[in-house]
Protein backbone atom coordinates (compact mmCIF):
# COMPACT_ATOMS: atom_id res chain seq x y z
CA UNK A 1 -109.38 1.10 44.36
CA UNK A 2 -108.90 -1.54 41.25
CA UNK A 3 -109.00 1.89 38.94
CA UNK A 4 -106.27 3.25 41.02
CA UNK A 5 -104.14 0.90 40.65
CA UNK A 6 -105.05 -0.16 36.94
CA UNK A 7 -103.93 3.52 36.75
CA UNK A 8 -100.61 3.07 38.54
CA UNK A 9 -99.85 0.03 36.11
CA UNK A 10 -100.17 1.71 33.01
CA UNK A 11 -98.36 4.71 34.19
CA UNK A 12 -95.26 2.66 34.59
CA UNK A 13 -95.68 0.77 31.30
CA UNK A 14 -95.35 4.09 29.75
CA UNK A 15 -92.58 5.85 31.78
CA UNK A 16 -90.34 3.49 32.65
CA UNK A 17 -87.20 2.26 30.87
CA UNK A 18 -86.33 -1.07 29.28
CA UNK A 19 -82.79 -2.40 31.12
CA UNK A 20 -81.60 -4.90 29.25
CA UNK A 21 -78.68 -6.47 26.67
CA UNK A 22 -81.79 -6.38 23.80
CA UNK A 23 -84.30 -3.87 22.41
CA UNK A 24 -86.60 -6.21 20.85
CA UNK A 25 -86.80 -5.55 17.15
CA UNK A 26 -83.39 -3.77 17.64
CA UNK A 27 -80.71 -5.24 15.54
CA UNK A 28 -76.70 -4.75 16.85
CA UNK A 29 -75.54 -1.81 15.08
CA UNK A 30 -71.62 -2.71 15.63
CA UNK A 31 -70.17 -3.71 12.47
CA UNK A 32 -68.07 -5.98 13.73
CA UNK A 33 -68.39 -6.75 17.81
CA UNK A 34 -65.79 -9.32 17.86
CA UNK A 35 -63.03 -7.76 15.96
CA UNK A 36 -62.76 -10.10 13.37
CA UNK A 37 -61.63 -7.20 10.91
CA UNK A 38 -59.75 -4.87 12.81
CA UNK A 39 -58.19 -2.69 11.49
CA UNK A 40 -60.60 -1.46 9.24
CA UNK A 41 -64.09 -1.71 11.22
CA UNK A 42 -62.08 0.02 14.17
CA UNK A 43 -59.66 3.15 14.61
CA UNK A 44 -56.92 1.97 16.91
CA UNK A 45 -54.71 3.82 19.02
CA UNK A 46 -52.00 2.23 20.76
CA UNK A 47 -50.83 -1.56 20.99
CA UNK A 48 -53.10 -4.32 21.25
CA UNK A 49 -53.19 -8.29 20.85
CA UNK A 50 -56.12 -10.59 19.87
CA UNK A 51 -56.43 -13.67 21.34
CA UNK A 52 -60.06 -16.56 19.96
CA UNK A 53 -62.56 -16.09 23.02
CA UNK A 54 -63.80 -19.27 24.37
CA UNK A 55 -67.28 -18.31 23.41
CA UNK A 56 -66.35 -19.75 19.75
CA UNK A 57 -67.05 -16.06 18.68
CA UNK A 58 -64.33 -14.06 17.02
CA UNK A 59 -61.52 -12.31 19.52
CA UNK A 60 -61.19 -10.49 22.78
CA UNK A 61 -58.62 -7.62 22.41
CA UNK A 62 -56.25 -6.88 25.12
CA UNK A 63 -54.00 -3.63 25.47
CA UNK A 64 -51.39 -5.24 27.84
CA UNK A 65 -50.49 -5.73 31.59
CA UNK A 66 -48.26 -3.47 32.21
CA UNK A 67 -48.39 0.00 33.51
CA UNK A 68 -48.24 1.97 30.32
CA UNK A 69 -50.28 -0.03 28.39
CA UNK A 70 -53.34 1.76 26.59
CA UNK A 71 -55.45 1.67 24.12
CA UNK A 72 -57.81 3.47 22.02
CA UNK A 73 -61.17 2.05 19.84
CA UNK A 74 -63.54 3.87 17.77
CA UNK A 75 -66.11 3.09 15.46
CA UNK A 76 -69.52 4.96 13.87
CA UNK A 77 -72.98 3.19 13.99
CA UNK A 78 -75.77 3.90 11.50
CA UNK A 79 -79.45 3.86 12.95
CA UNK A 80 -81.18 3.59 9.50
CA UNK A 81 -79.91 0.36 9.17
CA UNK A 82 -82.31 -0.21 11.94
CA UNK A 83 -86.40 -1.12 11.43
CA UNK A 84 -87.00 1.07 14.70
CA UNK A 85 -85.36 4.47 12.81
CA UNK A 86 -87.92 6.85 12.45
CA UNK A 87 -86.33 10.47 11.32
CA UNK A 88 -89.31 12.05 12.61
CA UNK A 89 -89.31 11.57 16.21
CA UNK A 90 -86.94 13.28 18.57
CA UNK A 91 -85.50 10.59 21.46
CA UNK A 92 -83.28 8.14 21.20
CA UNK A 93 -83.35 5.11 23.40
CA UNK A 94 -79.60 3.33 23.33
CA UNK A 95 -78.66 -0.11 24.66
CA UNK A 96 -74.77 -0.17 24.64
CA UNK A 97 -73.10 -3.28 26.10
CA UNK A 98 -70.16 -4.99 25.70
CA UNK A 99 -68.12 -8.37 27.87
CA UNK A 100 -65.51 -7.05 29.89
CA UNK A 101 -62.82 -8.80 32.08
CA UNK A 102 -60.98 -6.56 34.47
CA UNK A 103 -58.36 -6.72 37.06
CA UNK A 104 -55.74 -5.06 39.42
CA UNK A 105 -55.18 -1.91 38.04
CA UNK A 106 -57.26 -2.49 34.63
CA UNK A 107 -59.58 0.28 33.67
CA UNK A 108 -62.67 0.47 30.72
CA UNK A 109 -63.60 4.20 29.61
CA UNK A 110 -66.05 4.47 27.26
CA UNK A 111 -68.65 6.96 25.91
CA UNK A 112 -70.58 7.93 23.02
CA UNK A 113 -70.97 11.08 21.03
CA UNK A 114 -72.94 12.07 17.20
CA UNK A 115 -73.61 14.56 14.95
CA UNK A 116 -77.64 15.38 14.40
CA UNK A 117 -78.08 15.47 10.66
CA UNK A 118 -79.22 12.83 9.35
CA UNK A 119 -78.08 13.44 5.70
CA UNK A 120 -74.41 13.94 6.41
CA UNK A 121 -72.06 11.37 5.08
CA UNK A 122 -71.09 8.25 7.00
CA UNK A 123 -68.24 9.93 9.45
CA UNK A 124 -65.08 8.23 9.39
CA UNK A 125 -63.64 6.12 12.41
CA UNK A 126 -60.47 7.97 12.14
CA UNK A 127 -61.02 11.19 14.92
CA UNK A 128 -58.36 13.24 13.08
CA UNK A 129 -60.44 13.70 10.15
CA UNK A 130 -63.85 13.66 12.05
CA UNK A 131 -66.20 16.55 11.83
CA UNK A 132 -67.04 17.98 15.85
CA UNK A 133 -69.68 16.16 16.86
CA UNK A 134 -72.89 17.84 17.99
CA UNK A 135 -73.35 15.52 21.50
CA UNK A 136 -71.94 13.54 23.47
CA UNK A 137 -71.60 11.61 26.73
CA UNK A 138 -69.68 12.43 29.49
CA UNK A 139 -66.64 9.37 30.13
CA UNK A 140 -67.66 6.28 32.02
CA UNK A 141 -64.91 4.43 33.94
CA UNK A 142 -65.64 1.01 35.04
CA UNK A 143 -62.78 -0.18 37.20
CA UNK A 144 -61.88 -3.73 39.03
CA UNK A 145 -63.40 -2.27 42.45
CA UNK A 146 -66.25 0.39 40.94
CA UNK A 147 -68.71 1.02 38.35
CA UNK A 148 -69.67 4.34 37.03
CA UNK A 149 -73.87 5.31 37.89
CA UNK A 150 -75.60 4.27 35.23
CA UNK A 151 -73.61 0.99 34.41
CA UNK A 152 -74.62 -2.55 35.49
CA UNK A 153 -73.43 -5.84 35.43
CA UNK A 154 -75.96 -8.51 34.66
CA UNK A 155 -75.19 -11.67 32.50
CA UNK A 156 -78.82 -12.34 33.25
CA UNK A 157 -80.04 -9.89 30.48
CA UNK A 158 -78.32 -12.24 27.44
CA UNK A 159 -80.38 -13.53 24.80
CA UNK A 160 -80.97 -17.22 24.81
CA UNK A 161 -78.23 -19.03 23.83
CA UNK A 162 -75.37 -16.54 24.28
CA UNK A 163 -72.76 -17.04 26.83
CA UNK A 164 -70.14 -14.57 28.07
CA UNK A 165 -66.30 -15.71 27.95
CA UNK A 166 -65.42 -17.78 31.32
CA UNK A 167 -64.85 -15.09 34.27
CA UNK A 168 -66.44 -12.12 32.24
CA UNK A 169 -69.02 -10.11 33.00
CA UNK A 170 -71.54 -8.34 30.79
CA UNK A 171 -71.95 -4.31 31.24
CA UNK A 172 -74.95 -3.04 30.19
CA UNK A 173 -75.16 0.84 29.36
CA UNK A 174 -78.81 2.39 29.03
CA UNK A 175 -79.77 5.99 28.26
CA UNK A 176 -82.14 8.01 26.56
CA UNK A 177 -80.30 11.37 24.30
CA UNK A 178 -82.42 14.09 24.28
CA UNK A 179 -81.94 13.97 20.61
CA UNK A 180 -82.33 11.39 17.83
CA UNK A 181 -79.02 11.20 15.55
CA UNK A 182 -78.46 8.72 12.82
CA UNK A 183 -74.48 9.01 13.36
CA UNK A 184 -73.41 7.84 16.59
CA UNK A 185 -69.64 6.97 17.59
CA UNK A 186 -68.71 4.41 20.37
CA UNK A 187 -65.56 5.57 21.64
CA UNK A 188 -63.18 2.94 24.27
CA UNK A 189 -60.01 3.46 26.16
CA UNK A 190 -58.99 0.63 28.23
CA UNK A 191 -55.55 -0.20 30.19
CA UNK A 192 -53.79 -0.34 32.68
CA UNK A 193 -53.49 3.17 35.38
CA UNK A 194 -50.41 4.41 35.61
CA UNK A 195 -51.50 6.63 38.44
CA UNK A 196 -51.73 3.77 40.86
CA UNK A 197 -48.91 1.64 40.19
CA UNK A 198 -46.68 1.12 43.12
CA UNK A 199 -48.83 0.54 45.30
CA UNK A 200 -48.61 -2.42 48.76
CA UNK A 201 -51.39 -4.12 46.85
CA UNK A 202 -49.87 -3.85 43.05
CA UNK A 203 -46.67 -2.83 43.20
CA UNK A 204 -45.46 -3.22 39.83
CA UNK A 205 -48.96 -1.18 38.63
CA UNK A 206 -50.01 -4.30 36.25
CA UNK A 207 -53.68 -5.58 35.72
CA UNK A 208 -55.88 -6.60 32.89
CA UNK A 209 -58.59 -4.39 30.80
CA UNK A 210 -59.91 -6.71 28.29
CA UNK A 211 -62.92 -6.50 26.16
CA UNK A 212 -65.22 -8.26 22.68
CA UNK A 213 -68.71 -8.45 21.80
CA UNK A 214 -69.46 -4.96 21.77
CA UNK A 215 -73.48 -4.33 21.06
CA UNK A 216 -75.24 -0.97 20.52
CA UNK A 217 -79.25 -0.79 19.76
CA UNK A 218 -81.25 1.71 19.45
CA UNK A 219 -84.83 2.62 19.55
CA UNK A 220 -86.33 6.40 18.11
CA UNK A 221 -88.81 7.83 20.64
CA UNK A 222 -91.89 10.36 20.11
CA UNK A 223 -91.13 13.41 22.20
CA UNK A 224 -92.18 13.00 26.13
CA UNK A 225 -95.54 14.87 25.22
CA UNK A 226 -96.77 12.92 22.46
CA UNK A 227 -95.83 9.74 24.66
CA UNK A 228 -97.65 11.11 27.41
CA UNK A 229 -100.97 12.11 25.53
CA UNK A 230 -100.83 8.37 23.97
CA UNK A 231 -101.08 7.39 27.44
CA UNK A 232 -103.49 9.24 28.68
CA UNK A 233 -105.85 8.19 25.38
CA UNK A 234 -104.72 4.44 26.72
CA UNK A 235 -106.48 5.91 30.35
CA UNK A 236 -109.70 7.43 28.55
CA UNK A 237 -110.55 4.10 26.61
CA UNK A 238 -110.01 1.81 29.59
CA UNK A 239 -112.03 4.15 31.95
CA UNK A 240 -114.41 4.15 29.27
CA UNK A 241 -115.15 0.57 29.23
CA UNK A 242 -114.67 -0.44 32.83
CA UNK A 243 -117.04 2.44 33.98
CA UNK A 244 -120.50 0.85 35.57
């Protein structure tokens, strides 16, 4: 019975995934996750303000209150800048996260797509003059009232010391590709829906979408069979020793 569940122990220190705002050894990718240098970290589209967040941190950028208001972000994240990059493997394991302060009709889309050679030159922000990417994720829409699958809130997950802005809450995006780029883009649209304005509970179809310390980190996995045979080598060697 103790081998059993020795067994069932180990099997989940293998398999299962790390939640969380941190991938230890992982540094944050985002070149600048406060927008202290927009424009030229950032492609913008649309109209935006920047007001000092209270965390003493750079800026929170915010599209507007009104029903038209939109606005989209983009910016390209090298892995090799990371100590976890290994070109050799074939996973990727991505922490994306970012503060976000929503309500009425605010929205936050966001997803992520790259390109899988590693020796291409660093793609520009700019999507007009990007080459097609080779992946990417579908759109996740975190509203006031719902989060997408896949999406939590949890300001439990910050690293000592860090605090989130006053009323914000901390989304945490996890998800392994199936492939291990070096190029990824992080890709936002946030305002307010124009599709449900008017409405008894809204009527003038105004809210707030507002966003700042974006944080992507990444981690390159072996391929699920190499991951599995290093566990079951992990199995072998204990069984070995507590055999009687």
């Amino acid at each position: 019975m103790k081998k059993c569940l020795l067994v069932f122990f180990l099997l989940v220190l293998v398999v299962a995934p790390s939640y969380g705002r941190s991938i230890p050894g992982a540094p944050n990718e985002v070149k600048d996750p406060y927008f202290e240098h927009l424009p030229n970290s950032w492609y913008t589209l649309g109209t935006y303000s920047l007001f000092p967040n209270d965390t003493g941190q750079g800026f929170y950028i915010d599209p507007g209150r009104d029903a038209d208001s939109y606005l989209f972000l983009r910016t390209i994240v090298d892995d090799a800048i990371s100590p976890l990059w290994n070109p050799d493997f074939n996973m990727k394991e991505v922490d994306l996260s970012f503060f976000g302060h929503l309500g009425g009709d605010g929205y936050i889309n966001f997803r992520l797509d790259w390109w899988n050679d590693p020796q291409i030159p660093e793609p520009p922000n700019d999507p007009n003059t990007l080459p097609q990417p080779d992946g990417w994720t579908p759109w996740y829409t975190i509203s006031a009232s719902s989060l997408p699958q896949g999406v939590l809130i949890d300001n439990s997950l910050l690293s000592p010391g860090e605090m989130p802005p006053n009323n914000w809450d901390l989304y945490v995006f996890h998800i392994i590709l199936d492939t291990q780029p070096r190029w990824v883009s992080i890709e936002f649209e946030l305002g307010v829906n124009p599709e449900i304005a008017g409405t008894l509970q809204n009527p003038a179809g105004s809210g707030e979408a507002l966003i700042t310390g974006v944080d992507f980190q990444a981690k390159c996995l072996p391929e699920p069979g190499a991951m599995l045979l290093f566990g079951f080598g992990g199995f072998w060697w204990i069984f070995k020793r507590i055999r009687p």
